[in-house]
C-alpha atoms as a PDB file:
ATOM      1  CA  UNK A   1      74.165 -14.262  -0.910  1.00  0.00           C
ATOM      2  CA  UNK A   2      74.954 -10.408  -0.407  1.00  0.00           C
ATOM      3  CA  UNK A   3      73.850  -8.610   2.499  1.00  0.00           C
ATOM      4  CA  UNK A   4      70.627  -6.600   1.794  1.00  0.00           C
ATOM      5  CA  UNK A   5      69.450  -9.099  -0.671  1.00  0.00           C
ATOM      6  CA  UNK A   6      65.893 -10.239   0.209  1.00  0.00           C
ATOM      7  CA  UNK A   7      64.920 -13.821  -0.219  1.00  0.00           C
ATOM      8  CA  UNK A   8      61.237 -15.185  -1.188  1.00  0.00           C
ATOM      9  CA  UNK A   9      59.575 -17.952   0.559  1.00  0.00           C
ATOM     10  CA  UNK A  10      58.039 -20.791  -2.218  1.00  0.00           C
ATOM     11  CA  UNK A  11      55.033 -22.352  -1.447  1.00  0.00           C
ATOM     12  CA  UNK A  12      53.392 -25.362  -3.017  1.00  0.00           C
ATOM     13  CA  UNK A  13      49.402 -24.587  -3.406  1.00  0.00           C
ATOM     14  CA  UNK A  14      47.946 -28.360  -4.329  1.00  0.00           C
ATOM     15  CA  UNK A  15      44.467 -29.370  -4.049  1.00  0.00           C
ATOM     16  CA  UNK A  16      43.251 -30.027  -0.747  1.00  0.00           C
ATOM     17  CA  UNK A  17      39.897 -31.897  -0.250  1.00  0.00           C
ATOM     18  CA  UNK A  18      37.281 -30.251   1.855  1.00  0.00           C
ATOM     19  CA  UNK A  19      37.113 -31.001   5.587  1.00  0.00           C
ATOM     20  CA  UNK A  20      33.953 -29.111   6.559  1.00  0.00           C
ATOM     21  CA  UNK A  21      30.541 -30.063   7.464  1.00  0.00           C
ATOM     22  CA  UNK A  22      28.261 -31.547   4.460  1.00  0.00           C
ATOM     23  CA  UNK A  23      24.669 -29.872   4.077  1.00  0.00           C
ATOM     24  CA  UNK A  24      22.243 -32.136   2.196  1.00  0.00           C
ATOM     25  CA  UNK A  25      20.498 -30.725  -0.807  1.00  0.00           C
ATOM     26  CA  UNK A  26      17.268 -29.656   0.963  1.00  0.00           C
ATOM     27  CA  UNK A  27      19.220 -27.826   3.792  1.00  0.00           C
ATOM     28  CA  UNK A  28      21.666 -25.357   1.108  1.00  0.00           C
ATOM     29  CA  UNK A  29      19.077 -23.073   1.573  1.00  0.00           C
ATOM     30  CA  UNK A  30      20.287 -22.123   5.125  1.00  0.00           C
ATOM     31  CA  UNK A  31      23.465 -20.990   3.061  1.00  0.00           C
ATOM     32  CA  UNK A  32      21.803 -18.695   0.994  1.00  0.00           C
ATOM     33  CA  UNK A  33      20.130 -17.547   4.237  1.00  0.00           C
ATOM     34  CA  UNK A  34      23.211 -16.972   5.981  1.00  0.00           C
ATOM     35  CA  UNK A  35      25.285 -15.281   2.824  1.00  0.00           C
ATOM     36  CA  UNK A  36      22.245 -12.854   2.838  1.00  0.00           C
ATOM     37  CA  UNK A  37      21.600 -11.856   6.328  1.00  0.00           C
ATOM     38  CA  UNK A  38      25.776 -11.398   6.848  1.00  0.00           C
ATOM     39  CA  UNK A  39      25.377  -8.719   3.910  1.00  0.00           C
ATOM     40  CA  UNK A  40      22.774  -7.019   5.703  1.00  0.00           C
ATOM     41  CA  UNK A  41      24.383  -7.290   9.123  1.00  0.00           C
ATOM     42  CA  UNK A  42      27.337  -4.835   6.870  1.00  0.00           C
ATOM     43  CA  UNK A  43      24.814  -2.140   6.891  1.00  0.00           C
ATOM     44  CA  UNK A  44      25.299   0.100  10.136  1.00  0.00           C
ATOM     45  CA  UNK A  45      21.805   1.656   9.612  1.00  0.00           C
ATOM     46  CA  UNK A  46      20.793  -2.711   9.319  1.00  0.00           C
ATOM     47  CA  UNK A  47      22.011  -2.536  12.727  1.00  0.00           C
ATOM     48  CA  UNK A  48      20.773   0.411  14.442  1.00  0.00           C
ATOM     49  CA  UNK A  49      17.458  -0.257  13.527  1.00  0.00           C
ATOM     50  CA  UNK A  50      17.854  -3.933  14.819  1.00  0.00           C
ATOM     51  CA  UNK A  51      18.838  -3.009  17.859  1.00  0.00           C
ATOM     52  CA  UNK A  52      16.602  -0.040  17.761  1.00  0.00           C
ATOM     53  CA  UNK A  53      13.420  -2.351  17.673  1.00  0.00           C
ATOM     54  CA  UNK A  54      14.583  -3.161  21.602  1.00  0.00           C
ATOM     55  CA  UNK A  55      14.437   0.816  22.364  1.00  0.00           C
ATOM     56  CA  UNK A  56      10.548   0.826  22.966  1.00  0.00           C
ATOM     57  CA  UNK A  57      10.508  -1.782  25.312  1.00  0.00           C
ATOM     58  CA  UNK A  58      11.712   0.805  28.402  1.00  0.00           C
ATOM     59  CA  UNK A  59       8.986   2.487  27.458  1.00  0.00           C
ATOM     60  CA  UNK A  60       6.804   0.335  27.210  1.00  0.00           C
ATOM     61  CA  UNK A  61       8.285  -1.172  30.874  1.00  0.00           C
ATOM     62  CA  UNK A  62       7.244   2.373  32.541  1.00  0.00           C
ATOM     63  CA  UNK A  63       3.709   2.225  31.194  1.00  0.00           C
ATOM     64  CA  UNK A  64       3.076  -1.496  32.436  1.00  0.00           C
ATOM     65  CA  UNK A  65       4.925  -0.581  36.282  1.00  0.00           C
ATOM     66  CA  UNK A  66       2.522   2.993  35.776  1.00  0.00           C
ATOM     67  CA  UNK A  67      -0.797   0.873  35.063  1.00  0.00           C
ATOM     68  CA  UNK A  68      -0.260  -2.112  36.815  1.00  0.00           C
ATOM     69  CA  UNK A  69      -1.258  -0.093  39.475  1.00  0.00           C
ATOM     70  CA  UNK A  70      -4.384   1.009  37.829  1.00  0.00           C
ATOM     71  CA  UNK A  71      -5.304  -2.318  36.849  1.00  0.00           C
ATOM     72  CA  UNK A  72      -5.090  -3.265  40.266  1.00  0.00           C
ATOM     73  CA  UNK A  73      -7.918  -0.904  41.189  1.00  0.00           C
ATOM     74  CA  UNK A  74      -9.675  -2.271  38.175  1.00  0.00           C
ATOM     75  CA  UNK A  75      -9.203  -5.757  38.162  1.00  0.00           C
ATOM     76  CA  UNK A  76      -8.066  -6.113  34.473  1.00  0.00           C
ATOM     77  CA  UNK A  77      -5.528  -6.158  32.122  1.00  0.00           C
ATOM     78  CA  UNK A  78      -5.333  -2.280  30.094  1.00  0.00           C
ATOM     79  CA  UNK A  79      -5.175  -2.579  26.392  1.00  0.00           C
ATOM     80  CA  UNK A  80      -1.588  -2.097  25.340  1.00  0.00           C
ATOM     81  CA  UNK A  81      -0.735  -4.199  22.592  1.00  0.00           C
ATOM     82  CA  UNK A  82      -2.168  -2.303  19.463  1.00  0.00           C
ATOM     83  CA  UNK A  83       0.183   0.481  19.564  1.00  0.00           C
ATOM     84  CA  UNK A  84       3.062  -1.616  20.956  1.00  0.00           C
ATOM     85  CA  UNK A  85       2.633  -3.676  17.662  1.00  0.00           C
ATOM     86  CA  UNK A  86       2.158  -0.923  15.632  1.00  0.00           C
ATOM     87  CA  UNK A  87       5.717   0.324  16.647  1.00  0.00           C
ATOM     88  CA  UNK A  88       6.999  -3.082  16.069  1.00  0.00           C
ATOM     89  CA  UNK A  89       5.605  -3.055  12.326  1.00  0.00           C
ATOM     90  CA  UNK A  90       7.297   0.617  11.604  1.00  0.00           C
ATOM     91  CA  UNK A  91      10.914  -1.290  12.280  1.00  0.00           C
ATOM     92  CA  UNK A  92       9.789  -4.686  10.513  1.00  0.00           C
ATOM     93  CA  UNK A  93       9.032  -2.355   7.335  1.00  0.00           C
ATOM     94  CA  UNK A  94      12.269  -0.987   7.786  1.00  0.00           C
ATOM     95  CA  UNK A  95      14.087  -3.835   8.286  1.00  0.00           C
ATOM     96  CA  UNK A  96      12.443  -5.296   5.009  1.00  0.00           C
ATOM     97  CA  UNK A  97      13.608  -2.308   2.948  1.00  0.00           C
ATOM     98  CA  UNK A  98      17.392  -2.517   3.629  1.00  0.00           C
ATOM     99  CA  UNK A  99      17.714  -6.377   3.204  1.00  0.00           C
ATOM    100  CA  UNK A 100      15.346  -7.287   0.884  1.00  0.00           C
ATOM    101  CA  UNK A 101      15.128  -4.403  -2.046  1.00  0.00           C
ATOM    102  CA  UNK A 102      18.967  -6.254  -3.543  1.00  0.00           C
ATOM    103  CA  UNK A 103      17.939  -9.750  -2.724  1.00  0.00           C
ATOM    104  CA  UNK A 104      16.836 -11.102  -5.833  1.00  0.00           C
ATOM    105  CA  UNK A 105      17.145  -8.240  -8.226  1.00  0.00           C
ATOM    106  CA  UNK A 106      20.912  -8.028  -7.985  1.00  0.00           C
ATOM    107  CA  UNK A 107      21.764 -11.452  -8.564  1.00  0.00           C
ATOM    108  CA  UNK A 108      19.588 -11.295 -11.871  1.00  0.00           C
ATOM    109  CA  UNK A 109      21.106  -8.158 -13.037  1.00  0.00           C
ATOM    110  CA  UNK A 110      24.371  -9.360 -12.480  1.00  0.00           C
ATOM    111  CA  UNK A 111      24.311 -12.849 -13.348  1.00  0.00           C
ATOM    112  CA  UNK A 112      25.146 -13.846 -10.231  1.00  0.00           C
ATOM    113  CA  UNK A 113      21.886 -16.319 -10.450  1.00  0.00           C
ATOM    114  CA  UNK A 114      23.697 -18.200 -13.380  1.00  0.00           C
ATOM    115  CA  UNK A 115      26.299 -19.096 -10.437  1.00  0.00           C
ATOM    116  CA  UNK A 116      24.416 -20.189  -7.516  1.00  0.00           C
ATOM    117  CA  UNK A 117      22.906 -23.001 -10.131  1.00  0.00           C
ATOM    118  CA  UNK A 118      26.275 -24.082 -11.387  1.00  0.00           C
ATOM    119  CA  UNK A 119      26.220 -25.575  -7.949  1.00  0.00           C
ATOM    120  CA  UNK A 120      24.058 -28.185  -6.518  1.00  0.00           C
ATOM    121  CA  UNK A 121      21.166 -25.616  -5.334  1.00  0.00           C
ATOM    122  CA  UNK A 122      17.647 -26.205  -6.177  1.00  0.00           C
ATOM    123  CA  UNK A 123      15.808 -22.835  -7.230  1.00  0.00           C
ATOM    124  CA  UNK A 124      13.015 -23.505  -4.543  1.00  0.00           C
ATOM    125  CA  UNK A 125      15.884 -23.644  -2.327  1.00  0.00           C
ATOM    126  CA  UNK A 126      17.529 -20.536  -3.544  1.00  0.00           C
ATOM    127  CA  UNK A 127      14.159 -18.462  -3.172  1.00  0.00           C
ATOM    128  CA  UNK A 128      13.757 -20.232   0.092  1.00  0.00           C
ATOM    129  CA  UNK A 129      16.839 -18.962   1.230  1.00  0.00           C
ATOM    130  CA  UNK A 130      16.339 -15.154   0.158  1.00  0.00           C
ATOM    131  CA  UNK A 131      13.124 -15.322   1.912  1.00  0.00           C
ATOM    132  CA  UNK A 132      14.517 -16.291   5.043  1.00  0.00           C
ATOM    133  CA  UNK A 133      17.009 -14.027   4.882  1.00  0.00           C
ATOM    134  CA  UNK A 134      14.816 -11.087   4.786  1.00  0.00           C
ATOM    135  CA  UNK A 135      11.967 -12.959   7.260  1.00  0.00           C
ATOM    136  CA  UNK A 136      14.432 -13.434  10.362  1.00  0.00           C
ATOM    137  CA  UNK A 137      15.143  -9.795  11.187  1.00  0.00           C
ATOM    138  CA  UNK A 138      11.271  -9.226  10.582  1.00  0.00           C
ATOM    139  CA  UNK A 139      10.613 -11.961  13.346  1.00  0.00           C
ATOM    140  CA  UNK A 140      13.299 -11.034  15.575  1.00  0.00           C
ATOM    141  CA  UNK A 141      12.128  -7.140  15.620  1.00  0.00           C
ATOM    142  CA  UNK A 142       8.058  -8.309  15.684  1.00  0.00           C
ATOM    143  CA  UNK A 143       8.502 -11.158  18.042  1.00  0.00           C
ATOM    144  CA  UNK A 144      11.231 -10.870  20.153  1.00  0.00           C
ATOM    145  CA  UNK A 145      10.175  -7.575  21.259  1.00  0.00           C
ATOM    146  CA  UNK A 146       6.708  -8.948  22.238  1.00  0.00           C
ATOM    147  CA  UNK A 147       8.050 -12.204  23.965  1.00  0.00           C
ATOM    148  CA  UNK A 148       9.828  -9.975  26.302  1.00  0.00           C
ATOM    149  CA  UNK A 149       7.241  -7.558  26.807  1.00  0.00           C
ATOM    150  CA  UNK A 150       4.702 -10.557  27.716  1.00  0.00           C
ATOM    151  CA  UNK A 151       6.816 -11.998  30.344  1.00  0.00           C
ATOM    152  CA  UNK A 152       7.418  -9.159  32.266  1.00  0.00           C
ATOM    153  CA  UNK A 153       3.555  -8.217  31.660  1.00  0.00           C
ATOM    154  CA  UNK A 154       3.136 -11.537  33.285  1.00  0.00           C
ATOM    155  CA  UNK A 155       5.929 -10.531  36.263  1.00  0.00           C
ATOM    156  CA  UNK A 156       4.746  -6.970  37.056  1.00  0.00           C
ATOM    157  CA  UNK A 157       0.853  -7.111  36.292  1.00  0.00           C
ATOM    158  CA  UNK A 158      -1.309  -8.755  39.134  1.00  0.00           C
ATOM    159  CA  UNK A 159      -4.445  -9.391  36.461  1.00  0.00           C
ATOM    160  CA  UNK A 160      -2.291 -11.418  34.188  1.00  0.00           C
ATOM    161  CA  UNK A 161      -2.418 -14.920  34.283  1.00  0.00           C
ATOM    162  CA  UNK A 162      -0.263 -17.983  32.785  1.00  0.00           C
ATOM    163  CA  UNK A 163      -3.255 -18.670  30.448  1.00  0.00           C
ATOM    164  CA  UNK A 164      -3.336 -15.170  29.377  1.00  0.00           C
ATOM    165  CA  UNK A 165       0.115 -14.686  28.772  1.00  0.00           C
ATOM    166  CA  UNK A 166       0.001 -18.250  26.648  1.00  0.00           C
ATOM    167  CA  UNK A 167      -2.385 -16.169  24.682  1.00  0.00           C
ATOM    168  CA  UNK A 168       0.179 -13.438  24.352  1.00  0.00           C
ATOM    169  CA  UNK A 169       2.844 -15.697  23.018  1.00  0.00           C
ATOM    170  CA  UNK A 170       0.647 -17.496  20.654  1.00  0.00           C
ATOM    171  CA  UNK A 171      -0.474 -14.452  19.382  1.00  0.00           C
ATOM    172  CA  UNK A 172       2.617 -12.697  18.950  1.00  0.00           C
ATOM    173  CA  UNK A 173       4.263 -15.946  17.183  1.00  0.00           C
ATOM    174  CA  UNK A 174       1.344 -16.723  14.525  1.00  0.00           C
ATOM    175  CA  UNK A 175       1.410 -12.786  13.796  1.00  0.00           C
ATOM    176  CA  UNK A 176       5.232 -12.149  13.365  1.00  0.00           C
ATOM    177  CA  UNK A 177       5.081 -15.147  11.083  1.00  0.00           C
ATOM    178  CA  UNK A 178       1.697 -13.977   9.178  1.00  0.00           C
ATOM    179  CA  UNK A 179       3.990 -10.250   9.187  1.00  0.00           C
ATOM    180  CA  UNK A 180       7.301 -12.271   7.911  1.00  0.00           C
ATOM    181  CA  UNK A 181       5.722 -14.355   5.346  1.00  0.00           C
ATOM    182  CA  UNK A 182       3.635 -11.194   3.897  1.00  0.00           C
ATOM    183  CA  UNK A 183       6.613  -8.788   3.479  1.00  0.00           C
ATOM    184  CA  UNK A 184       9.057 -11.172   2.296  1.00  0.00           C
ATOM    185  CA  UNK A 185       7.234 -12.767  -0.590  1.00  0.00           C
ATOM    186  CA  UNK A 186       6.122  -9.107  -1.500  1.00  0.00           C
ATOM    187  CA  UNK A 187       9.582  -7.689  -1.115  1.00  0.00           C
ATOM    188  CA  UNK A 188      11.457 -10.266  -3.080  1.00  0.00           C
ATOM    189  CA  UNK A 189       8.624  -9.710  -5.685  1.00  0.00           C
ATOM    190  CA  UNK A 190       9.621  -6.197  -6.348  1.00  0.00           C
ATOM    191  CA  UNK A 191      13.458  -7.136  -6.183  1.00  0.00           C
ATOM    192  CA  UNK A 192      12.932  -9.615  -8.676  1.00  0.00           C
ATOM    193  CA  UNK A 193      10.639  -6.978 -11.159  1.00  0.00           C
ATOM    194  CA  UNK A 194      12.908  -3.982 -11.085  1.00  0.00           C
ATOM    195  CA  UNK A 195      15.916  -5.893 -10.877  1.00  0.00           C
ATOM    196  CA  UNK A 196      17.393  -2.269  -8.819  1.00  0.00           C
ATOM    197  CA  UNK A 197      17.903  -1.962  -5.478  1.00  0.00           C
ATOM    198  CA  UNK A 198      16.868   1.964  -5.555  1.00  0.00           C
ATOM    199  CA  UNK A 199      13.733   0.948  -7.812  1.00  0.00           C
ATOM    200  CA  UNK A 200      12.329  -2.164  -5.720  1.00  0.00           C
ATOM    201  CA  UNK A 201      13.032   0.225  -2.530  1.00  0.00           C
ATOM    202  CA  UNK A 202      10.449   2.759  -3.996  1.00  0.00           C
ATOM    203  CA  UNK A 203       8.109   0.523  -4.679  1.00  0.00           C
ATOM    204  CA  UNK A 204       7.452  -0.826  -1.562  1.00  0.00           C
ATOM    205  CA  UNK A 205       7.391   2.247  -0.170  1.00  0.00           C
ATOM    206  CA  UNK A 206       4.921   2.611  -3.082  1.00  0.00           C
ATOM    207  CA  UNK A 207       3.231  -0.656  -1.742  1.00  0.00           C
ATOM    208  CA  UNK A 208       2.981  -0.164   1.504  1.00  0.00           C
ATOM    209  CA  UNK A 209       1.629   3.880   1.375  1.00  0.00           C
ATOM    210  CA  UNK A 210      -0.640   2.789  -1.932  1.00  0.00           C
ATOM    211  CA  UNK A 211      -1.821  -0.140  -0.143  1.00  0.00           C
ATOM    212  CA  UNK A 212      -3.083   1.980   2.949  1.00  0.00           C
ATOM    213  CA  UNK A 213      -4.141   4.355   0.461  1.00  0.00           C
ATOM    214  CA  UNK A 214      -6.392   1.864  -1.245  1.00  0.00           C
ATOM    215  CA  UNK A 215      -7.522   0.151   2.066  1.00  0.00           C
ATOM    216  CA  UNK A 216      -9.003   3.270   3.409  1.00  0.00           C
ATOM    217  CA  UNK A 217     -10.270   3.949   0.591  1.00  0.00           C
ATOM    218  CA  UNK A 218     -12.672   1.005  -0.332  1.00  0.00           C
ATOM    219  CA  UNK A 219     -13.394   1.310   3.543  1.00  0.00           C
ATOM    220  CA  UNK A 220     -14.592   4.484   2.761  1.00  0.00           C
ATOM    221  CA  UNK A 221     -16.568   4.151  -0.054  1.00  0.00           C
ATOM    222  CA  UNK A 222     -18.131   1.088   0.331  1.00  0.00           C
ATOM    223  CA  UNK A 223     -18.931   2.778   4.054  1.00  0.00           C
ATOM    224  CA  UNK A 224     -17.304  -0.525   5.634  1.00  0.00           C
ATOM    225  CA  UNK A 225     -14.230  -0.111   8.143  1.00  0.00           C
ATOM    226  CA  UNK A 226     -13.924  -3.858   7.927  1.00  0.00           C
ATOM    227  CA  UNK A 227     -11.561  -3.367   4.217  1.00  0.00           C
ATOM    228  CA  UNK A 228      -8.902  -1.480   5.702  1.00  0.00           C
ATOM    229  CA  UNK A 229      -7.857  -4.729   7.120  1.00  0.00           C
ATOM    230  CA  UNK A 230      -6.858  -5.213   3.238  1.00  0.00           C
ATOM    231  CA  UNK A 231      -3.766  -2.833   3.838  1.00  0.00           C
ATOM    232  CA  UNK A 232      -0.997  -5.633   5.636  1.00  0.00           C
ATOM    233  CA  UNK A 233       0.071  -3.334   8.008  1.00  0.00           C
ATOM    234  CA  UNK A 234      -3.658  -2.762   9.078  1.00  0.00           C
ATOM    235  CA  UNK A 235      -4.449  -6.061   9.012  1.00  0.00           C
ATOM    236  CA  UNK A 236      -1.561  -7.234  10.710  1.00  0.00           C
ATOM    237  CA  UNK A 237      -2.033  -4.860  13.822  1.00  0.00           C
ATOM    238  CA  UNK A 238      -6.248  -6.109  13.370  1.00  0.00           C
ATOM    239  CA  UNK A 239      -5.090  -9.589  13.879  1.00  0.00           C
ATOM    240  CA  UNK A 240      -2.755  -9.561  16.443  1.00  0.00           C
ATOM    241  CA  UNK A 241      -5.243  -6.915  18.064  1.00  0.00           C
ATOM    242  CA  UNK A 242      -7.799  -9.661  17.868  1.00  0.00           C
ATOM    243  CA  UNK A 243      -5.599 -12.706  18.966  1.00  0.00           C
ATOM    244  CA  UNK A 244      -3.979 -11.001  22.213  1.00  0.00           C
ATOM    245  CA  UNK A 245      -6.557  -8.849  23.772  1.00  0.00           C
ATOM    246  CA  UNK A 246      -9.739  -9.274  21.800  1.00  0.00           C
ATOM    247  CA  UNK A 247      -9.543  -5.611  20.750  1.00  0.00           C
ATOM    248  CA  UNK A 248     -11.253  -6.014  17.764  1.00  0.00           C
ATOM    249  CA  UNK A 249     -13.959  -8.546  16.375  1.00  0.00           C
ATOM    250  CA  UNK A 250     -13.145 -11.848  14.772  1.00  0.00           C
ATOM    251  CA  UNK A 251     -14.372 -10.474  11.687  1.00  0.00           C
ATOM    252  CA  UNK A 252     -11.702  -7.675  11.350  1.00  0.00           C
ATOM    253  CA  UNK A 253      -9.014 -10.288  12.561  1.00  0.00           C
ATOM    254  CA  UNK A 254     -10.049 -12.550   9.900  1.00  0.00           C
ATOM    255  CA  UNK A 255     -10.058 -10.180   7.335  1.00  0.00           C
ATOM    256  CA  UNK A 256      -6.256  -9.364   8.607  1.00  0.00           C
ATOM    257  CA  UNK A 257      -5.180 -12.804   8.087  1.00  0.00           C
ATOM    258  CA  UNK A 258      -7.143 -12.804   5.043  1.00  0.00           C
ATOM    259  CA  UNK A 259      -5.221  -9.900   3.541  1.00  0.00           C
ATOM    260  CA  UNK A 260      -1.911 -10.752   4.837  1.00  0.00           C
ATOM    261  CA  UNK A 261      -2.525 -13.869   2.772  1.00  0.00           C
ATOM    262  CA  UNK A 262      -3.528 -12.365  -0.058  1.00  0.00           C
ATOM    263  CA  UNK A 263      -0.474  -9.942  -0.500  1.00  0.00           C
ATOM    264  CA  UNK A 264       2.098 -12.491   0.638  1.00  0.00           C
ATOM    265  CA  UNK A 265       0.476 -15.199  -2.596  1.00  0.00           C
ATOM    266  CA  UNK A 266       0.276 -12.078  -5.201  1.00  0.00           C
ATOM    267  CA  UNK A 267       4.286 -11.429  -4.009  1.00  0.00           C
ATOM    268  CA  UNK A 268       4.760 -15.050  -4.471  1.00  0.00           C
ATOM    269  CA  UNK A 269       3.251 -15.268  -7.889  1.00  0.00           C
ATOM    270  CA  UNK A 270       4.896 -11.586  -9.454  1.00  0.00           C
ATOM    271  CA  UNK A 271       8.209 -13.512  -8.240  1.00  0.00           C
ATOM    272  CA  UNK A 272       7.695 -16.445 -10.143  1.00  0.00           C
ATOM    273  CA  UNK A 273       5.812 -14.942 -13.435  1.00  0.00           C
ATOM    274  CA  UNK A 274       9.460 -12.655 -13.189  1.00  0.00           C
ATOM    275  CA  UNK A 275      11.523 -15.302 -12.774  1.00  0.00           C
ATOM    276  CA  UNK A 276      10.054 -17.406 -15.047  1.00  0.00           C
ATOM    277  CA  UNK A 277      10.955 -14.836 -17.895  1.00  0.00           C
ATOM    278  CA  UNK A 278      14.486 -14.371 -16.816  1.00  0.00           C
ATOM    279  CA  UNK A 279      16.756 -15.948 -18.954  1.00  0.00           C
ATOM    280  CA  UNK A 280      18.985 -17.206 -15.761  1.00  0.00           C
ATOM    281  CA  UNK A 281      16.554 -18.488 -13.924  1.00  0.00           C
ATOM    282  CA  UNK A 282      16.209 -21.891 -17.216  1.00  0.00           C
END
């Protein structure tokens, strides 16, 4: 061989079986999950805001050293949940927009649907999956926030008791899940409608400003605060307003839960009247 001359390594590429851990058929949708929430977790603004959602919480931690001093003097716990929650919501509705406007919408206007069923993937475990991919960052920004804010509430605040801060906790869970189930269903319904990222992104915006819009309207009208509960951001911050300080009256925190419902079943049932029609979803 002559100097200079370069030589090229030969490799055999054969079949190799797989060594990896097995998922049974109802568990594949934690795959879908997973491929969805590590392309969100590409996005850098995905990421600010997720670790954004932690930002209040210093505040937050001033006011509660600031007042447990008042509530000292008073003997009670001050109300400080409603706009802590409120805050909470203005991330979760960000969150929802960057991770959940491509979910479905994509794959159908791609045809990348036609290739998740060539393997064995079961389509309530496919939506399952895309709904869980954009309903973790919801929780983690709705309820992790609010675990940690309860437990030093409980630490620094001499009126708060273990029972009370039980209350916090069960409050904050059954709300971030109400808050998760309600924006994914109704998120992955516009992704699956438009079947564009850009389009389903405007119409939530759409949904969530019209929805308001429509809540305070009735309420006014019908000269009955009780319907903006109807808006889900509304009557999300009614309900957990209800469930972790009393705030409000059961009937306004029913009417949340009531309306959470009722969006999170009509996002259900545009997703699967779309779906239904799409030729890659037989």
């Amino acid at each position: 061989m002559n100097d200079g001359e370069q030589t090229a390594r030969v490799q055999q590429l054969v079949y190799r079986p797989y060594q990896g851990p097995l998922e049974s058929l109802r568990g594949r949708f934690r795959v879908v999950a997973a491929h969805q929430l590590r392309l969100s977790l590409k996005d850098r603004w995905f990421r600010r805001l997720l670790l954004g959602s932690f930002f209040p919480l210093g505040v937050f931690a001033v006011i509660v050293v600031v007042q447990s001093r008042i509530s000292q003097a008073l003997g009670r716990v001050l109300d400080l949940w409603q706009p802590f929650w409120g805050i909470q919501l203005f991330f979760a509705l960000a969150l929802t927009y960057l991770c959940g406007r491509a979910s479905i919408g994509e794959d159908l206007r791609t045809g990348a649907a036609t290739v998740y069923f060539t393997r064995p993937l079961t389509r309530a475990g496919y939506l399952w999956g895309k709904w869980l991919g954009v309903a973790l960052p919801v929780m983690v920004v709705t309820l992790g926030p609010a675990l940690l804010l309860a437990t030093f509430r409980l630490l620094v605040e001499p009126a708060a008791t273990a029972a009370l801060f039980l209350r916090w906790l069960a409050a904050a869970a059954l709300a971030s899940l109400l808050v998760a189930a309600t924006m994914g269903w109704v998120m992955l319904g516009l992704s699956a409608l438009t079947r564009r990222a850009r389009a389903a992104g405007f119409l939530w915006i759409g949904v969530v400003v019209g929805g308001s819009a429509l809540a305070g309207g009735l309420a006014e009208t019908l000269d009955d605060s009780l319907w903006r509960a109807l808006s889900f951001t509304e009557g999300s911050a009614h309900l957990f307003s209800f469930l972790a300080e009393g705030r409000v009256g059961w009937a306004e925190g029913a009417m949340g839960a009531v309306g959470m419902v009722a969006w999170a079943l009509l996002g259900w049932m545009v997703l699967r009247l779309r779906l239904a029609a799409a030729r890659d979803w037989e």
